[in-house]
Protein backbone atom coordinates (compact mmCIF):
# COMPACT_ATOMS: atom_id res chain seq x y z
CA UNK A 1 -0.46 177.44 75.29
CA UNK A 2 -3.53 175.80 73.36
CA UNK A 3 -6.86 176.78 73.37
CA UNK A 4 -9.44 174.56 73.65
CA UNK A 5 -11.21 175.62 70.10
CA UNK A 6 -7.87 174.61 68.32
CA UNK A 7 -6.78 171.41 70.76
CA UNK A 8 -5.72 168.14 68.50
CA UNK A 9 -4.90 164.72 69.47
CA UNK A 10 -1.16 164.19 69.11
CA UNK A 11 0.51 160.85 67.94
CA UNK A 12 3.90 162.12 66.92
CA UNK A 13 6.64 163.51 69.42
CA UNK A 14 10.00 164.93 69.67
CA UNK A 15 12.65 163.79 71.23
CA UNK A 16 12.76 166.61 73.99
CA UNK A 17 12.42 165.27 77.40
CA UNK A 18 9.38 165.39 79.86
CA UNK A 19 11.14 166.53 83.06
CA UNK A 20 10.41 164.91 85.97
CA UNK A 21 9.30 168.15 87.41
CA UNK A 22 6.51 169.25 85.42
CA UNK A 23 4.80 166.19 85.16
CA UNK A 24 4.79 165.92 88.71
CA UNK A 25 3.64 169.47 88.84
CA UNK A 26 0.68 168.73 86.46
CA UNK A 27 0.13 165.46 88.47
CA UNK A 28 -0.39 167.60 91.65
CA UNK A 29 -2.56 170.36 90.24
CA UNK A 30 -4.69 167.71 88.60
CA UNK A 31 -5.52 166.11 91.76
CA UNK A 32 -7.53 169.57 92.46
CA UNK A 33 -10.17 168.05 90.03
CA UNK A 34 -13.77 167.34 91.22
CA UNK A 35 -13.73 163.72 93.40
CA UNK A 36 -16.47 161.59 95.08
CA UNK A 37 -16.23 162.21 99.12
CA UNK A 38 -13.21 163.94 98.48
CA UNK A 39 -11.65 160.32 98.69
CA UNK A 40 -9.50 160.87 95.10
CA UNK A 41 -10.42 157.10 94.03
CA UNK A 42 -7.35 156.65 91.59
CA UNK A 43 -4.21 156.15 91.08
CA UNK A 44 -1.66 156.89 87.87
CA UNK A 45 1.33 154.64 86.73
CA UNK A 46 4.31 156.56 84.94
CA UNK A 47 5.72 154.30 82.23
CA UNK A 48 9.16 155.54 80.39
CA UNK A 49 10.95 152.61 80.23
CA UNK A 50 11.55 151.51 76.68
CA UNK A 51 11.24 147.58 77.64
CA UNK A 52 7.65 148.44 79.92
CA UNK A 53 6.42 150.14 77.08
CA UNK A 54 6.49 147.25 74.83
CA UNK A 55 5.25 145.65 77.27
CA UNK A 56 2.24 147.54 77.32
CA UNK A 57 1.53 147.92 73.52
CA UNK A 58 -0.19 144.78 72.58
CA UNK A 59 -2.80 145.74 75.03
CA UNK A 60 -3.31 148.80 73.07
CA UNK A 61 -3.08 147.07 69.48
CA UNK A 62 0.44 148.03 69.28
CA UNK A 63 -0.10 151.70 68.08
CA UNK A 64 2.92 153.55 67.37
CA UNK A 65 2.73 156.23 69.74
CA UNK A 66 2.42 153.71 73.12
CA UNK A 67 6.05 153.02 72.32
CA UNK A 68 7.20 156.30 70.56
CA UNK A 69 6.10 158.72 73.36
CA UNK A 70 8.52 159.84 76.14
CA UNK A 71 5.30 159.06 78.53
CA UNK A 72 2.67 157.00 78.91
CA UNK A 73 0.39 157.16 82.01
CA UNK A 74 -2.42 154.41 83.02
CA UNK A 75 -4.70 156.08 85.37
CA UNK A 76 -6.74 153.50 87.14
CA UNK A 77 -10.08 153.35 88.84
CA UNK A 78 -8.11 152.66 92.44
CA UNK A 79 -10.68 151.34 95.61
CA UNK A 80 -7.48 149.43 97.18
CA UNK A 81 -6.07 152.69 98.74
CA UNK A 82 -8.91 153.71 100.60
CA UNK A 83 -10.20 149.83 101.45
CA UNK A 84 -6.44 149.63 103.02
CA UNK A 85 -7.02 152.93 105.16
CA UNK A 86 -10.08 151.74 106.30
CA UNK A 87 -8.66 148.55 107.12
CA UNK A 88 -5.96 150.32 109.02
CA UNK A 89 -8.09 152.66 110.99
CA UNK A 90 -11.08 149.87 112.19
CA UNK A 91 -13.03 150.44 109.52
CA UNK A 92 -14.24 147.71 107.40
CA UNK A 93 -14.61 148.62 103.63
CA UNK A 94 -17.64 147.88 101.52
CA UNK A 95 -16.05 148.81 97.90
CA UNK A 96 -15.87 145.41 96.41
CA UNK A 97 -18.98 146.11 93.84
CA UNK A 98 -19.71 147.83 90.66
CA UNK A 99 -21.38 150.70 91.97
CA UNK A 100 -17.74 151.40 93.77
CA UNK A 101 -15.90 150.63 90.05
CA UNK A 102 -18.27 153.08 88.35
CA UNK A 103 -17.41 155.74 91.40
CA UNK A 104 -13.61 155.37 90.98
CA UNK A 105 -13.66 155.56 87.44
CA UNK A 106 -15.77 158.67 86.87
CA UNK A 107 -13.18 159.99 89.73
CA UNK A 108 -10.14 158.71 87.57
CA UNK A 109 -11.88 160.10 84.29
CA UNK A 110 -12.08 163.58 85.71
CA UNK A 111 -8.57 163.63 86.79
CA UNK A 112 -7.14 162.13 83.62
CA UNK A 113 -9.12 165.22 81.91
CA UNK A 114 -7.99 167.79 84.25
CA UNK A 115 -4.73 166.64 83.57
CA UNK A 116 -5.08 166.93 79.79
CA UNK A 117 -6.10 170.15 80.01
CA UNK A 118 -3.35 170.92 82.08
CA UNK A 119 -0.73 169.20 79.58
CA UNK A 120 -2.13 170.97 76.48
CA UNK A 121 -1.78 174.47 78.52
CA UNK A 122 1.86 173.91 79.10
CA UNK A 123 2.32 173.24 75.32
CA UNK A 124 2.62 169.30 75.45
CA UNK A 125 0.61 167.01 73.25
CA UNK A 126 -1.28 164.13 74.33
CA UNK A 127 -3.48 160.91 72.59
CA UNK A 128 -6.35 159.47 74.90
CA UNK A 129 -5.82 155.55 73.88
CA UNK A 130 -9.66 154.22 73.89
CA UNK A 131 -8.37 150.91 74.06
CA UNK A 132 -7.15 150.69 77.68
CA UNK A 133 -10.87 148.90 78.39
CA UNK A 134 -10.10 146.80 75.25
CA UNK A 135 -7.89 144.39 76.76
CA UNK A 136 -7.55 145.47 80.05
CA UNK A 137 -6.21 142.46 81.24
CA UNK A 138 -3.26 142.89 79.75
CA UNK A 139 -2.57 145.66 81.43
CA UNK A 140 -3.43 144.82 85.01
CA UNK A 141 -1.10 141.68 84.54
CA UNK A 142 1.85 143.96 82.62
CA UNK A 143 1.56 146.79 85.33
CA UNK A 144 1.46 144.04 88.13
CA UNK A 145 -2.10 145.99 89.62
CA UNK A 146 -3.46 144.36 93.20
CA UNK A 147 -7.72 143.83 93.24
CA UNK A 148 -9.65 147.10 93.42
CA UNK A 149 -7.57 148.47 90.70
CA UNK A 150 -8.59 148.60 87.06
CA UNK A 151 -7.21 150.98 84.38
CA UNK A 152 -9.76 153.00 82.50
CA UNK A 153 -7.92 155.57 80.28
CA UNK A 154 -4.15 155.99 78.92
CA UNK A 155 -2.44 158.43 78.12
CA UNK A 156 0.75 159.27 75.61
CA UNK A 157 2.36 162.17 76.40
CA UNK A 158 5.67 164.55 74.94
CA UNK A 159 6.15 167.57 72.85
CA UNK A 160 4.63 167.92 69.73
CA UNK A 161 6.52 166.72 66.07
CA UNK A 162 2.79 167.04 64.58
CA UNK A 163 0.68 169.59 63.73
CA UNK A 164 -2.42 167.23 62.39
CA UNK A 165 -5.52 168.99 61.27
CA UNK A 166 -8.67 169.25 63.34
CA UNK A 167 -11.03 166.81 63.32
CA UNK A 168 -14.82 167.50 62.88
CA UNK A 169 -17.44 167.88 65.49
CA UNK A 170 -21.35 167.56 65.89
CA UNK A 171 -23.30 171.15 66.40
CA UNK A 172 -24.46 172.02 69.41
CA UNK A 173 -28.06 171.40 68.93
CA UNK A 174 -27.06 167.84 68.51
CA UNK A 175 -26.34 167.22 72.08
CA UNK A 176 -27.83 169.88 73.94
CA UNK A 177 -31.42 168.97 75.36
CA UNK A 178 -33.62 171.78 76.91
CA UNK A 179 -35.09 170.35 80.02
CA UNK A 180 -36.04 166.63 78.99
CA UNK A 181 -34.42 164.29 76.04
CA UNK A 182 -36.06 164.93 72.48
CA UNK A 183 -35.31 161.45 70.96
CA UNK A 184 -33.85 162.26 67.19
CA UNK A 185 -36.42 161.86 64.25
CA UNK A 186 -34.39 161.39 60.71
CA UNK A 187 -34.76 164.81 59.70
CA UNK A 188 -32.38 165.32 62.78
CA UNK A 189 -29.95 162.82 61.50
CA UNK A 190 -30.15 164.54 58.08
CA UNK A 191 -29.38 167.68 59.77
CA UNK A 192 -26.60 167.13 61.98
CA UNK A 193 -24.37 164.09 60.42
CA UNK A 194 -25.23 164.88 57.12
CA UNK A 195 -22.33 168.21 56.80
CA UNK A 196 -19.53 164.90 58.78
CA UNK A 197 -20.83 163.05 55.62
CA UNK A 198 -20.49 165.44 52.78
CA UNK A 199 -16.25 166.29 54.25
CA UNK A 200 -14.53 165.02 51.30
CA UNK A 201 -11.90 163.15 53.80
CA UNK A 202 -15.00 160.91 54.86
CA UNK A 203 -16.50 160.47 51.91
CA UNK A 204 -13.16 158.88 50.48
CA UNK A 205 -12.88 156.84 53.78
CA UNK A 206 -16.40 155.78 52.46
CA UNK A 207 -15.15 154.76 49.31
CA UNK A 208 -11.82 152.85 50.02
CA UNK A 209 -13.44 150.78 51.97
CA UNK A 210 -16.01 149.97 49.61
CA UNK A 211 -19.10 150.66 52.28
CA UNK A 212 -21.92 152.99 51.12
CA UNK A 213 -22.61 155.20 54.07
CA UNK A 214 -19.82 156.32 57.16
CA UNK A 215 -22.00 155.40 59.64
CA UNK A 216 -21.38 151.62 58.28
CA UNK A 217 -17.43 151.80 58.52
CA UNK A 218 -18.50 152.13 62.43
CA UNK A 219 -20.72 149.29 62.10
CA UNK A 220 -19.13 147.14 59.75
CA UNK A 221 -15.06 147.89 60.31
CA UNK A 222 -14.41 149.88 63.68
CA UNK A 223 -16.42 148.93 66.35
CA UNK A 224 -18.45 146.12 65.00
CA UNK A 225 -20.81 143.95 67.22
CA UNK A 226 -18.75 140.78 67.29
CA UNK A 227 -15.13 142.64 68.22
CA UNK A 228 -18.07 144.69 71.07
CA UNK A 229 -19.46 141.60 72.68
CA UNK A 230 -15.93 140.14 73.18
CA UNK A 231 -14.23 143.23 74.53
CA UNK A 232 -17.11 143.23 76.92
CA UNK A 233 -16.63 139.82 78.00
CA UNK A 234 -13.12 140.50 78.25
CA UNK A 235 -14.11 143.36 80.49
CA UNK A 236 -16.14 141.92 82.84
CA UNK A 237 -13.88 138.81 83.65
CA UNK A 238 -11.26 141.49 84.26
CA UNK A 239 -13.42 143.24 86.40
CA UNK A 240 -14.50 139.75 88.37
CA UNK A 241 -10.47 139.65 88.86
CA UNK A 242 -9.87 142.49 90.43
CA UNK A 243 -13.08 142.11 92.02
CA UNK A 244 -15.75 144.85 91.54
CA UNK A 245 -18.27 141.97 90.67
CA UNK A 246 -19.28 138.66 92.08
């Protein structure tokens, strides 16, 4: 069991299998997570074929682990099960909008984190792919997903062959705001990114890739403005598809 102090994003797995039975079990208890209207706006898709997760890695830049894991799980921001039961009970659904999108995926986030939790209690480890919203075209196509569906989060899943180290995190005082939002003045930045600055793993980061402060390897090489505006564009055609917006 894992505590949440000492949790770690895992990328490497054995070869032991995920039964059947306790993911289903964590599936379940997960679905106890907080939910708009108590309406559970999501829905999860179990890859563990080898050939569908091939399938599936371009969308997610082809990282090792989307392939390598014994599990990977799309959760999607899902509106098409409840339109349908409306539909079927002479109700006519109103959910094709972005308000709705934004509803089902906070739902979907908060179950794929309940779930996580769940998975790193029962020993498993687990990697939280940012770049389902990347492409997520490529996904919705791949995994064959009807309009009012739209994956927001993946997950790899399996037991541990990894014991990475943690990574860093901002203080508290950071990101805690007593009663109204205290905009940051520099001495703040000083304060709380300079101690992520001064780790001697960043500071080499710095210099390999020839950039004189971390904050412009996030700029300049990870999530530039160029690769942003695209991946947004992408986004919002995808989510005129599967229509959420006019």
């Amino acid at each position: 069991m894992k505590n949440i102090n000492t949790r770690r994003s895992i990328r490497k797995y054995s070869d032991k299998e995920v039964s059947d039975e306790l993911l289903n079990r964590m599936l379940s208890e997960a679905s106890r997570t907080q939910t708009m209207g108590n309406m559970q706006l999501y829905s999860v898709v179990i890859t563990r074929s080898a050939e569908m997760k091939a399938k599936l890695a371009p969308a997610h830049f082809n990282q090792p682990m989307v392939t390598e894991a014994p599990v990977v799980l799309t959760v999607c921001a899902d509106f098409n099960r409840a339109s349908s039961w409306c539909r079927c009970r002479k109700a006519e659904p109103g959910y094709d909008n972005f308000l709705s999108f934004i509803n089902a995926a906070t739902d979907a986030l908060l179950y794929t984190q309940t779930f996580c939790n769940l998975a790193e209690e029962e020993g498993l480890g687990l990697c939280f792919l940012g770049t389902t919203v990347y492409m997520p075209q490529m996904i919705i196509d791949t995994l064959q997903l009807p309009k009012l569906v739209m994956p927001v989060a993946t997950i790899t899943l399996g037991w541990p062959a990894e014991n990475p180290p943690l990574t860093d995190r901002l203080p508290l005082a950071s990101f805690v705001h007593g009663e109204t939002y205290h905009d940051y003045s520099p001495a703040d930045i000083d304060r709380y990114y300079g101690p992520k600055e001064e780790l001697e793993e960043n500071k080499e980061f710095v210099r390999i890739n020839q950039k004189e402060t971390l904050a412009q390897i996030f700029t300049d090489i990870r999530y530039t403005k160029k690769d942003n505006e695209a991946m947004s564009a992408g986004m919002m055609e995808a989510l005129k598809r599967q229509g959420f917006i006019l």
